[in-house]
Structures are given as C-alpha cells and as structure tokens.
N, C-alpha and C. Protein backbone atom coordinates (compact mmCIF):
# COMPACT_ATOMS: atom_id res chain seq x y z
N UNK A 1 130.33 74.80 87.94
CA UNK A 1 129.85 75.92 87.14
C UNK A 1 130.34 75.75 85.70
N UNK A 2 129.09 76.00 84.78
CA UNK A 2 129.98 75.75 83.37
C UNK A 2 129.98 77.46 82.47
N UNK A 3 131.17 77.55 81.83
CA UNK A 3 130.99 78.20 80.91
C UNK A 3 129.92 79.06 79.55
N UNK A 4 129.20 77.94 79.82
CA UNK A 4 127.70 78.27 79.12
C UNK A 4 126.79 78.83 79.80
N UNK A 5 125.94 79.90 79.50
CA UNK A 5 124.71 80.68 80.21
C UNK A 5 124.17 80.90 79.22
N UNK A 6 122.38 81.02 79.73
CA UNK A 6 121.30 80.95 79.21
C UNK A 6 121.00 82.04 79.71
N UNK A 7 120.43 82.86 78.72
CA UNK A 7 119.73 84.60 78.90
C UNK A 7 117.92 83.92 78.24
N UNK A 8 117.06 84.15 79.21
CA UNK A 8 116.17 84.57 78.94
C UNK A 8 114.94 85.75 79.36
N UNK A 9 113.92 85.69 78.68
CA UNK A 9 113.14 87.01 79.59
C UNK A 9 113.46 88.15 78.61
N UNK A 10 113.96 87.62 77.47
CA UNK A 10 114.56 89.01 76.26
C UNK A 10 113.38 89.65 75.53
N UNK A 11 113.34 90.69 75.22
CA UNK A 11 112.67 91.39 74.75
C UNK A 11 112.75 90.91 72.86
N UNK A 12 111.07 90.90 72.58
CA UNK A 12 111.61 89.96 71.16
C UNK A 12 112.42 90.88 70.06
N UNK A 13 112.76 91.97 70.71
CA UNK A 13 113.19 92.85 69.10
C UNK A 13 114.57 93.27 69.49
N UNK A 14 115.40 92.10 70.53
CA UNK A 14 116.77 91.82 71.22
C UNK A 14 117.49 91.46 69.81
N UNK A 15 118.49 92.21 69.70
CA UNK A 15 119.11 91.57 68.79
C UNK A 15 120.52 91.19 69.51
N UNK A 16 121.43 90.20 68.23
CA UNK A 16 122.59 89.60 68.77
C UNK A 16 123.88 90.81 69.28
N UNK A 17 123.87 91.65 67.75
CA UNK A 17 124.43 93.10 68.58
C UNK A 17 123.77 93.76 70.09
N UNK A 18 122.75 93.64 70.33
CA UNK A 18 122.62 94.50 71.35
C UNK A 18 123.13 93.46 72.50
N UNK A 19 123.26 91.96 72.58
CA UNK A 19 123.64 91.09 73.67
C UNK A 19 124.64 91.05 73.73
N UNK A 20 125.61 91.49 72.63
CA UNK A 20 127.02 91.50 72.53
C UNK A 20 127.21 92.95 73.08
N UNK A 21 127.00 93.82 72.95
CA UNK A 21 126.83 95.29 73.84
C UNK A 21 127.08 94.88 75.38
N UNK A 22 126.01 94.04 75.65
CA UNK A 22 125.69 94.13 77.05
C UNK A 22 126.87 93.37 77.51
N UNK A 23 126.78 92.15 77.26
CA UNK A 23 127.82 91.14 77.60
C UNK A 23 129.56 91.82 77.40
N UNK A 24 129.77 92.46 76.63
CA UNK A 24 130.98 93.31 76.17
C UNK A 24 131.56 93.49 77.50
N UNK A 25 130.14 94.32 78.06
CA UNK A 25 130.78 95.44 79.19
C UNK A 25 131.56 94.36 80.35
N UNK A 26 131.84 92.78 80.56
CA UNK A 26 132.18 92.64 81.42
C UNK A 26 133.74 92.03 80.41
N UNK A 27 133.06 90.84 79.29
CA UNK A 27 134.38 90.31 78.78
C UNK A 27 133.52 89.87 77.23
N UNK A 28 133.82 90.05 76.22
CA UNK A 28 133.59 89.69 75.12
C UNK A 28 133.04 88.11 74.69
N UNK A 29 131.80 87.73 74.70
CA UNK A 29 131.66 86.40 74.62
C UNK A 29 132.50 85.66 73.63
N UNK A 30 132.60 84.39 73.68
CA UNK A 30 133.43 83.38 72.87
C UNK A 30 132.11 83.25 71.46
N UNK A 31 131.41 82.83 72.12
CA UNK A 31 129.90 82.50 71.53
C UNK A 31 128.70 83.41 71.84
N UNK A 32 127.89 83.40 70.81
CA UNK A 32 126.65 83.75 71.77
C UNK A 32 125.62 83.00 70.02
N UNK A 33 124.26 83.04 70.85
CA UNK A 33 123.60 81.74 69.83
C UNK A 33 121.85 82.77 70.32
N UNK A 34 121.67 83.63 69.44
CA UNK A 34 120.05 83.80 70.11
C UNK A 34 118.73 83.39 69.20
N UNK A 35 117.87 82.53 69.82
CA UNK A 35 116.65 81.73 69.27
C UNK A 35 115.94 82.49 68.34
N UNK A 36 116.03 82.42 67.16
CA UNK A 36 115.18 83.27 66.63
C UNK A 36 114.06 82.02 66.09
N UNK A 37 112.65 82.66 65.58
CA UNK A 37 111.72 81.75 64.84
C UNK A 37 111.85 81.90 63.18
N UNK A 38 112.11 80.20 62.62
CA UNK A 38 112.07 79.98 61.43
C UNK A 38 111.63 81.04 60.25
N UNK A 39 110.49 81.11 60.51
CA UNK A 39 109.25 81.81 59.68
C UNK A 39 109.43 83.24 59.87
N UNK A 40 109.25 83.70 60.32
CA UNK A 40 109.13 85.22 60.94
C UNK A 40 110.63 85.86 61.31
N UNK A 41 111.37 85.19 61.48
CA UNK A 41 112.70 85.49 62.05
C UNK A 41 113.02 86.47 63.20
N UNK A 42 112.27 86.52 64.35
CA UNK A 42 111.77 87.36 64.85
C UNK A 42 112.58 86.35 66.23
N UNK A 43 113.29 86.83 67.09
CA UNK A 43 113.71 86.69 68.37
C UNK A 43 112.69 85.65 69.00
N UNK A 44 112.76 84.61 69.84
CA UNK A 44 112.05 84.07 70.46
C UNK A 44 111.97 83.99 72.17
N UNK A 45 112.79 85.19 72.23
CA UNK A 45 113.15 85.52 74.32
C UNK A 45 114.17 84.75 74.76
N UNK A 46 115.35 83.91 74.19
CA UNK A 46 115.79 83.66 74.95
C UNK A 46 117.28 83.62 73.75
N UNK A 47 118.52 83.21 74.38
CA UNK A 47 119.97 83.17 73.51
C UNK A 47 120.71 82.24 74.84
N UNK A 48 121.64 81.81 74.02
CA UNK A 48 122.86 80.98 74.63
C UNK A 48 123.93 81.78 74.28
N UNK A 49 125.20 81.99 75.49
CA UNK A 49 125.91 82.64 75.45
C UNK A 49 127.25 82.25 76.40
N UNK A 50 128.18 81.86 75.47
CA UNK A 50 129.41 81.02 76.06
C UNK A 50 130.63 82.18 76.82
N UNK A 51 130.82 82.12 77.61
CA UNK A 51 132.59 83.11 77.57
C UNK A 51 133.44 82.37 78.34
N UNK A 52 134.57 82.78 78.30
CA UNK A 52 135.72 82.47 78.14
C UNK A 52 136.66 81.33 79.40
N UNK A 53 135.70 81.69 80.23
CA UNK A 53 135.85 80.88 81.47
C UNK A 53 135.38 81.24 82.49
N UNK A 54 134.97 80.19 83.88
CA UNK A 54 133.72 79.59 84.73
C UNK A 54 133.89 80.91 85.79
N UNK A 55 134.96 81.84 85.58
CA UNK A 55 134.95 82.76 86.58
C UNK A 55 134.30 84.39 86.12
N UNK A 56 134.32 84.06 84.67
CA UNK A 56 133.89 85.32 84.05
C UNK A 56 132.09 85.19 83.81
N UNK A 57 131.74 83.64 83.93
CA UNK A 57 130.48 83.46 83.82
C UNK A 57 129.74 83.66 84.71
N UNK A 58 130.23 83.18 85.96
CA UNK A 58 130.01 83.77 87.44
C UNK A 58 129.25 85.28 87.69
N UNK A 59 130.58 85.79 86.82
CA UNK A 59 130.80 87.30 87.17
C UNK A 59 129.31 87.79 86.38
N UNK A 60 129.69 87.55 85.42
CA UNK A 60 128.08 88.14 84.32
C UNK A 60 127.04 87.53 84.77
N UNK A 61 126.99 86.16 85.49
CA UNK A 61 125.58 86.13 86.48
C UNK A 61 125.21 87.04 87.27
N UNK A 62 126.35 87.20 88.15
CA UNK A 62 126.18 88.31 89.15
C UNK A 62 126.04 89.94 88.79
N UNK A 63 126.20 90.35 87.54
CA UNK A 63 126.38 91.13 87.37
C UNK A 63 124.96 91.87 86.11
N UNK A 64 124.49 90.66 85.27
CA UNK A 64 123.38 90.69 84.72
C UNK A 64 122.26 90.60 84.56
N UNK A 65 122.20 89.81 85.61
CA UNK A 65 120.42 89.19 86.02
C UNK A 65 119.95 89.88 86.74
N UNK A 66 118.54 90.19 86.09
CA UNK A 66 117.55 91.45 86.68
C UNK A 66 118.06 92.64 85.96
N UNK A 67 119.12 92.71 85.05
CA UNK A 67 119.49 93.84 83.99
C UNK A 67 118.17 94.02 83.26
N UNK A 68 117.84 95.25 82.67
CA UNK A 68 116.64 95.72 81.81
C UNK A 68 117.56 95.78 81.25
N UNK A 69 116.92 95.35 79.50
CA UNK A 69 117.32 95.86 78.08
C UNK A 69 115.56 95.93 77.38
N UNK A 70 115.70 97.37 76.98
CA UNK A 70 114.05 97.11 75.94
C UNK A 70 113.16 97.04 76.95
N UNK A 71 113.50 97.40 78.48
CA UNK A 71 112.11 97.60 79.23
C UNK A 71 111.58 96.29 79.75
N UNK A 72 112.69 95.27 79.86
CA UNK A 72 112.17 94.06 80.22
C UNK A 72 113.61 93.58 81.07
N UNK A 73 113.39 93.57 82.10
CA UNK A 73 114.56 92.23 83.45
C UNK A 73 114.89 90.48 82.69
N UNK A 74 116.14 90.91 82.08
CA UNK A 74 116.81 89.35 82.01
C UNK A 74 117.09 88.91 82.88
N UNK A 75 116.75 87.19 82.42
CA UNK A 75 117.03 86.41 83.36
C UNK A 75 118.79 85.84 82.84
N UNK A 76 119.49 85.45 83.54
CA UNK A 76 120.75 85.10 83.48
C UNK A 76 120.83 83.74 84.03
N UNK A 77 121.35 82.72 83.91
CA UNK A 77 121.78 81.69 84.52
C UNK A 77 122.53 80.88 84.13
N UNK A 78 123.39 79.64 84.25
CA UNK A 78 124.41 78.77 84.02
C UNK A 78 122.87 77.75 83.28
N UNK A 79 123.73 77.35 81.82
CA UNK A 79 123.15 76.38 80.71
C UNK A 79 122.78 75.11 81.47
N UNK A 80 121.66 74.37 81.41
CA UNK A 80 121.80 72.81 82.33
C UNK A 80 121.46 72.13 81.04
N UNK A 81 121.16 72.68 79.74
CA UNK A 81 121.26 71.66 78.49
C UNK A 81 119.77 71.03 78.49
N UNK A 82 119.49 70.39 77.59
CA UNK A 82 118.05 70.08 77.05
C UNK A 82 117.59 69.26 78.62
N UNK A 83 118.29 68.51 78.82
CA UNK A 83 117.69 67.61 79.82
C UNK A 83 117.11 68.73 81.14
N UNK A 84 117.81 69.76 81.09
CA UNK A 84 117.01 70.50 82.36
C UNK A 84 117.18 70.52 83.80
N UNK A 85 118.40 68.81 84.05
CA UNK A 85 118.97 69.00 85.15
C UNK A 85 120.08 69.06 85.07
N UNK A 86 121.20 68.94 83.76
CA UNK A 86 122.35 69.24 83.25
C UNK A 86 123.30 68.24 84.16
N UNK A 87 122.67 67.43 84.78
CA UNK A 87 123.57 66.66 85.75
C UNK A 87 123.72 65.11 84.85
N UNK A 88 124.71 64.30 85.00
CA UNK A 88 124.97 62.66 84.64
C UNK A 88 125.19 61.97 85.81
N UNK A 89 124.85 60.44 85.58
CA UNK A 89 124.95 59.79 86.88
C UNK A 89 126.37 59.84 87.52
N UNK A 90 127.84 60.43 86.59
CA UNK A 90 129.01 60.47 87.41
C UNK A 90 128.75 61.66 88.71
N UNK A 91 128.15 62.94 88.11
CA UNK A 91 127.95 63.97 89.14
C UNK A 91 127.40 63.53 90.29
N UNK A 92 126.39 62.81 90.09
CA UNK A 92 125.53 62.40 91.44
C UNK A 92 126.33 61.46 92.03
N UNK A 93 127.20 60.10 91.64
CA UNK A 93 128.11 59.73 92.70
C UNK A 93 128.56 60.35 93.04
N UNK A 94 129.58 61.13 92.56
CA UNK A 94 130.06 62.33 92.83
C UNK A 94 130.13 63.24 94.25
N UNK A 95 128.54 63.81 93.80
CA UNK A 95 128.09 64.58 95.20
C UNK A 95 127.97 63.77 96.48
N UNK A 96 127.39 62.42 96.50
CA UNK A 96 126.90 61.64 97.61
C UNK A 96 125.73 61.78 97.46
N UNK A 97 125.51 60.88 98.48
CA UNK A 97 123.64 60.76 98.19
C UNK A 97 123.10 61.51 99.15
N UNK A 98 123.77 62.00 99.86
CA UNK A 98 122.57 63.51 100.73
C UNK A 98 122.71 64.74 99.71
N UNK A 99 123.56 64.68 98.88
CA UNK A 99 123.26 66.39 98.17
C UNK A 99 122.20 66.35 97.30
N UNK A 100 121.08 67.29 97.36
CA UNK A 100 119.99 67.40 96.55
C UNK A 100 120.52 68.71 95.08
N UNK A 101 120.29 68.75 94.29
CA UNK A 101 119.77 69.99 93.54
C UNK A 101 118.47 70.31 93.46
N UNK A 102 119.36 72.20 93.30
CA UNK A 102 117.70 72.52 93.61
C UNK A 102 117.49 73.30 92.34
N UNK A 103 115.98 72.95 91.80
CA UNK A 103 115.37 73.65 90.58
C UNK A 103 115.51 75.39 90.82
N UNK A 104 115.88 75.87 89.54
CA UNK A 104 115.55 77.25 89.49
C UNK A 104 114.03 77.39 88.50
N UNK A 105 113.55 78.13 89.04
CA UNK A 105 112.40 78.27 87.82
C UNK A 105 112.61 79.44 87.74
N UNK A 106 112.01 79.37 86.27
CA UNK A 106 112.55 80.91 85.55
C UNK A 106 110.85 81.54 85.65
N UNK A 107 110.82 83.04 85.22
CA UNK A 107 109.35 83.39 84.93
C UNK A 107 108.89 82.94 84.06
N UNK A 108 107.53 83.44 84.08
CA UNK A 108 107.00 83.41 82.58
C UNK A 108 107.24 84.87 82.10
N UNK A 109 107.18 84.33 80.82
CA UNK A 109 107.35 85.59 79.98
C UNK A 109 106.16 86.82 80.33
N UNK A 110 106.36 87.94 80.70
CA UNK A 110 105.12 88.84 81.13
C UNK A 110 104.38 89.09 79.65
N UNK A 111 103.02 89.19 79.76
CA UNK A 111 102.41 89.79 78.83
C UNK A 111 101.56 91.06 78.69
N UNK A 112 101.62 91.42 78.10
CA UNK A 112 100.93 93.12 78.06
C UNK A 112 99.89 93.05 77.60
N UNK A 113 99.09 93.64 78.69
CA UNK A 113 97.50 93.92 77.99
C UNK A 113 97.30 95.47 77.58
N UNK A 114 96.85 95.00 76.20
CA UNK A 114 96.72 96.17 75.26
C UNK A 114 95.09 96.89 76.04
N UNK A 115 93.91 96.22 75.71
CA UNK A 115 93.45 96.66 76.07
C UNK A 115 92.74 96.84 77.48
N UNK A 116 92.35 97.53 78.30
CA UNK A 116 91.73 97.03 79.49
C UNK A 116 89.99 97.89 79.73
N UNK A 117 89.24 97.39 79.79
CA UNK A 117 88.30 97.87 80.06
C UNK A 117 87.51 98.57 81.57
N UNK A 118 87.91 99.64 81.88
CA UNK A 118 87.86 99.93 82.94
C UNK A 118 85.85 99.31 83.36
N UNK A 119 85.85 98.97 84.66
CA UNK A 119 84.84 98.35 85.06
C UNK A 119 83.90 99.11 85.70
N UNK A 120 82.61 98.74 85.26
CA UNK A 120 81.38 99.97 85.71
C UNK A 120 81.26 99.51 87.50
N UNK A 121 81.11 100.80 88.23
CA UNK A 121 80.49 100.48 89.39
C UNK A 121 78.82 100.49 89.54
N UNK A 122 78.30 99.68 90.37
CA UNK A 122 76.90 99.92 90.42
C UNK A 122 76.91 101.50 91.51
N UNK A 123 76.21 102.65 90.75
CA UNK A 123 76.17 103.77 91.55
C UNK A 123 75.37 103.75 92.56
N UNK A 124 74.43 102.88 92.90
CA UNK A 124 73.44 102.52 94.31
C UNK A 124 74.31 101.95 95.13
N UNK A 125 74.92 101.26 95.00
CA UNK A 125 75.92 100.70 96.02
C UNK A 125 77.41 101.55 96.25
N UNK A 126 77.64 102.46 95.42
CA UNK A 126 78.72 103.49 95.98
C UNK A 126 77.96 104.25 97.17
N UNK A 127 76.70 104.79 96.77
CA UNK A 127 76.07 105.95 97.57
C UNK A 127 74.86 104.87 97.71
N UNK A 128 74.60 104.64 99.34
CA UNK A 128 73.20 104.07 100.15
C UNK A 128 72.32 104.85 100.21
N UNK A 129 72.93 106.47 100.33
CA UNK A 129 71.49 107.25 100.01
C UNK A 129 70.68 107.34 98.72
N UNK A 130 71.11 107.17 97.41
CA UNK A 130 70.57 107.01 96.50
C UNK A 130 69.51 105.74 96.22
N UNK A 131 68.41 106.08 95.61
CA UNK A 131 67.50 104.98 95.60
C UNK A 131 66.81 105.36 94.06
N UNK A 132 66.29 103.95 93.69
CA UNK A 132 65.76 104.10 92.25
C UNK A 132 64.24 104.56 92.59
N UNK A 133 63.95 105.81 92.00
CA UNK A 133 62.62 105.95 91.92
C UNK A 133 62.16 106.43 90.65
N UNK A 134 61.11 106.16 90.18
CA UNK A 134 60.17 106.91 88.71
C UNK A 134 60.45 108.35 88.54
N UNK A 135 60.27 108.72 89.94
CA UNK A 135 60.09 110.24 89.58
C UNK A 135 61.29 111.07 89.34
N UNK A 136 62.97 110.35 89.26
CA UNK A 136 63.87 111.12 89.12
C UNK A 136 64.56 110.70 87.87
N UNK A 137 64.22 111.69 86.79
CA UNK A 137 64.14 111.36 85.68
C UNK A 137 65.45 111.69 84.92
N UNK A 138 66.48 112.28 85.66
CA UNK A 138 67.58 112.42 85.29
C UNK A 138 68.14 111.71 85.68
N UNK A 139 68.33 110.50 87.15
CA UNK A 139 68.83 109.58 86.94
C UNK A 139 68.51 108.42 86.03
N UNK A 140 67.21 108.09 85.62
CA UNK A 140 66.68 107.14 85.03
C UNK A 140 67.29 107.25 83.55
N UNK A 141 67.48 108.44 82.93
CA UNK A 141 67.95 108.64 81.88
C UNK A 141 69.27 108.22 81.75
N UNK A 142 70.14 108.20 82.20
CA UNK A 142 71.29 107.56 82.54
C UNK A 142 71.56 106.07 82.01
N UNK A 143 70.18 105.42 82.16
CA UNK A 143 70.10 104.28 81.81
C UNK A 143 69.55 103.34 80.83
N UNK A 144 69.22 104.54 79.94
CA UNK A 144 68.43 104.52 79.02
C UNK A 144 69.31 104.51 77.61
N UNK A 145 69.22 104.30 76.25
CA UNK A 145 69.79 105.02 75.13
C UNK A 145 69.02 105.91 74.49
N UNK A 146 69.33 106.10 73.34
CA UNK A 146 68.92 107.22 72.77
C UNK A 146 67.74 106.88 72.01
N UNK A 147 67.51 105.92 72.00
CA UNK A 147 66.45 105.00 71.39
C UNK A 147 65.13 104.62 71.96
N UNK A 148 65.35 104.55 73.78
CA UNK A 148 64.41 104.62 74.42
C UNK A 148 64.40 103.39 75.05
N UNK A 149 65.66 102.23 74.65
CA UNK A 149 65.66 101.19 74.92
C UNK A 149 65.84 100.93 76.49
N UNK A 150 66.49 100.21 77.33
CA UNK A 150 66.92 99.83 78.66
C UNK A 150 68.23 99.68 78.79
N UNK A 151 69.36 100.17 78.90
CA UNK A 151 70.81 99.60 78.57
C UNK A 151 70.82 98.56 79.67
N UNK A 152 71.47 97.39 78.82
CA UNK A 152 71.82 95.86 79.65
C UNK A 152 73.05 96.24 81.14
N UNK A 153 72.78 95.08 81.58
CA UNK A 153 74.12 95.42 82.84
C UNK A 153 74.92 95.65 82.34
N UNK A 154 75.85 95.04 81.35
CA UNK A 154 77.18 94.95 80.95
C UNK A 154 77.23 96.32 80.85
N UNK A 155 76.38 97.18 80.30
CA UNK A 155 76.65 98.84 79.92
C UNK A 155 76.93 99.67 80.92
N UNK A 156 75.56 99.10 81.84
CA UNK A 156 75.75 100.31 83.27
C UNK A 156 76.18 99.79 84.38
N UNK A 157 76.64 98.57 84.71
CA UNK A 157 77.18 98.18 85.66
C UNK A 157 76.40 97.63 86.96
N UNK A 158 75.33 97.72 86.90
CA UNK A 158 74.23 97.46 87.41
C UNK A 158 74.42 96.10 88.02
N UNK A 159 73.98 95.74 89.57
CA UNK A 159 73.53 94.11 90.19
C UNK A 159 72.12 94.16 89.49
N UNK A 160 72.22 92.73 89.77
CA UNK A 160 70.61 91.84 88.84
C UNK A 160 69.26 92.74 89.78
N UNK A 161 69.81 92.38 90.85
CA UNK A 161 68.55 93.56 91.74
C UNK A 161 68.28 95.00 90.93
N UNK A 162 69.61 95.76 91.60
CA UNK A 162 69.12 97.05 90.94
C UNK A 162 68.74 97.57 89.47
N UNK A 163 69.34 96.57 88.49
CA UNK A 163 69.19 96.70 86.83
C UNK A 163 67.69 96.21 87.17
N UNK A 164 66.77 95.22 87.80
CA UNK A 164 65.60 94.84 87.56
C UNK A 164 64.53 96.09 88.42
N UNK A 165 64.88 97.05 89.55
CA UNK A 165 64.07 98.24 89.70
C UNK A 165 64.26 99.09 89.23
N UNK A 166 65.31 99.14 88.32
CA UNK A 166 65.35 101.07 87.49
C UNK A 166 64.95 100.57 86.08
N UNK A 167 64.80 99.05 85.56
CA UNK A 167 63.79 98.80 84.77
C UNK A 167 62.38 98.69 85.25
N UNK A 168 62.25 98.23 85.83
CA UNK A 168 60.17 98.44 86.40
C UNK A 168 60.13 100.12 86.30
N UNK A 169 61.07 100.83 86.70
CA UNK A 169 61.13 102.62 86.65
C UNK A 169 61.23 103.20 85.71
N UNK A 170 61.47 102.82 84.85
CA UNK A 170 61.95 103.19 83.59
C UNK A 170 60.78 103.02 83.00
N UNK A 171 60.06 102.00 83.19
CA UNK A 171 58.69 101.69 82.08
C UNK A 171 57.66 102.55 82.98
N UNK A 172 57.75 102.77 83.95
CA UNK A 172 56.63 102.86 84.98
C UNK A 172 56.78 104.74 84.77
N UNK A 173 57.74 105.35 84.51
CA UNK A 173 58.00 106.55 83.87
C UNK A 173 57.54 106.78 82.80
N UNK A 174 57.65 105.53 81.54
CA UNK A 174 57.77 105.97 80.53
C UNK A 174 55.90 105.80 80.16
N UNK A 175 55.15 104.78 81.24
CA UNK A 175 53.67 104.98 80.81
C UNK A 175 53.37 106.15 81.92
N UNK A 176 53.60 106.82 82.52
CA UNK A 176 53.04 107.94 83.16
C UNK A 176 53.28 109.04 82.59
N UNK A 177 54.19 108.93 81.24
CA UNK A 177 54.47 110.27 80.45
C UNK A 177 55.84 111.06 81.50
N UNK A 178 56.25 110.74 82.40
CA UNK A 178 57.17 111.64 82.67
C UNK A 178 58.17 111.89 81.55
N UNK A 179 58.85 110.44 81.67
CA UNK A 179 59.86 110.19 80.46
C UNK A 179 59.21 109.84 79.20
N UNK A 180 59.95 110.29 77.86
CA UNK A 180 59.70 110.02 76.80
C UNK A 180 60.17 108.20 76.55
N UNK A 181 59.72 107.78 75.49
CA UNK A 181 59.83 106.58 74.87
C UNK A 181 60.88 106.60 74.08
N UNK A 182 61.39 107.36 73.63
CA UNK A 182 62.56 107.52 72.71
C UNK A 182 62.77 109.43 72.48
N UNK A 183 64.34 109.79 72.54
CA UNK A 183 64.93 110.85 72.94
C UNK A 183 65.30 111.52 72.08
C-alpha cells in the first residue's frame, strides 16, 4: 500500500480547500495536487493526495470512497502512477508467479443531460379502440397546424402506417369540406 491516493469522480468546481476539508476530517494531508486545465483553470475531476502514512491512507480509502461532495460520489484509491499498473519487475518476483493483479476500473465521469425531449406516443396504439376516420374532425385536427398543413411524424408521434391514414383523412376531409384548408 502506498502513501499516495488518487481522488477522482470530483465535481469540476472542487476546489483544493474543499479536499483539504474533507481529507482534514480523518488526518491533514502532507500533499494534495488537484488537476486543474491550463486555459480555463477550471478543475479537471480528479487530484493527488499524499498523507502521512500507509495506515492513514488505508483509513481515508475506507472511509472516503463513495463520499458525495457537490452532488457527485468520489472515487478514492491508492496512486499506481502513470504506468497504470504501479508495479516493477522487483514486485512481480517478489509476489511469485501465481499472484495476478487485479485492475480496478474507475467510472466514467457521469454526464448530465440538460435537455430531454419527452417522446410522442402514437395515440392509435395506446387505445385499439380508436381508429382514423374523415369524419372525426376533432381528432384529425390534432394533426394538423394552423396553416392547414399535415404535421410530420417527428411532431405527432405517429408509425409510418398510421401518419400515412390520418393523411389520406385529412385531405379526404379537407375536399369534402368537413375540415377547413387552413384555420
């Protein structure tokens, strides 16, 4: 176990005071190092964070990971260094040749969708009793704009079937005079 841990999963508007807050509560880091970007200077989700020894690092694993700060679950773990398996060929004699390591994978960073477009249902297929006919001119209107045009699927949610009979209805209304041509 080394002294060094890697916090990621940070919320980008984490600052070094607020990791020193958190980290405080068990033992005061020696170090702490958090990624910010060049340009923007703006947090990049993740910091390096040293303390004082392999039993206190332990402890703040156990004690931090899956912590919310800012509405987001840090990840906590022991540093393995650029290479990613943090191991040298002394460790692996070392272990013997039956001990494996095993990868941790971290998440991905979650992303928030701002917008979401709630999705049209086709209303013939909620209700089987409903059927497209000419003569019901308050549903047909429904599907219409204000213009007199046909609204496309994307608008009403419509299958290729049913968008193609409440259009034949729609025209087949609109030359029998029930429905107007434009509203």
């Amino acid at each position: 176990m080394k002294k060094k841990l890697f916090v990621s999963n940070l919320d980008f508007e984490v600052t070094e005071e607020t990791l020193l807050e958190v980290f405080g509560e068990i033992e005061k880091p020696t170090s702490l190092t958090l990624a910010v970007d060049r340009e923007s200077g703006r947090s990049k989700g993740f910091a390096f964070v040293e303390m004082s020894s392999e039993e206190i690092a332990k402890k703040a694993i156990e004690v931090l990971n899956e912590r919310e700060i800012n509405g987001r679950a840090i990840r906590v773990c022991e540093d393995r260094g650029k290479g990613g398996g943090g191991s040298s060929p002394r460790d692996d004699a070392a272990g013997g040749p039956g001990e494996r390591k095993q990868r941790e994978y971290l998440p991905p960073i979650q992303r928030m969708q701002l917008f979401r477009r709630k999705k049209k249902l086709d209303p013939f297929l909620e209700d089987p009793t409903k059927s497209v006919d000419y003569r019901d001119i308050s549903l047909l209107s429904k599907f219409v704009s204000d213009r007199g045009k046909i609204l496309s699927r994307r608008m009403t949610g419509l299958t290729a079937y049913n968008q193609r009979k409440v259009a034949k209805a729609v025209k087949r209304a609109q030359s029998l005079g029930l429905m107007p041509y434009t509203n």
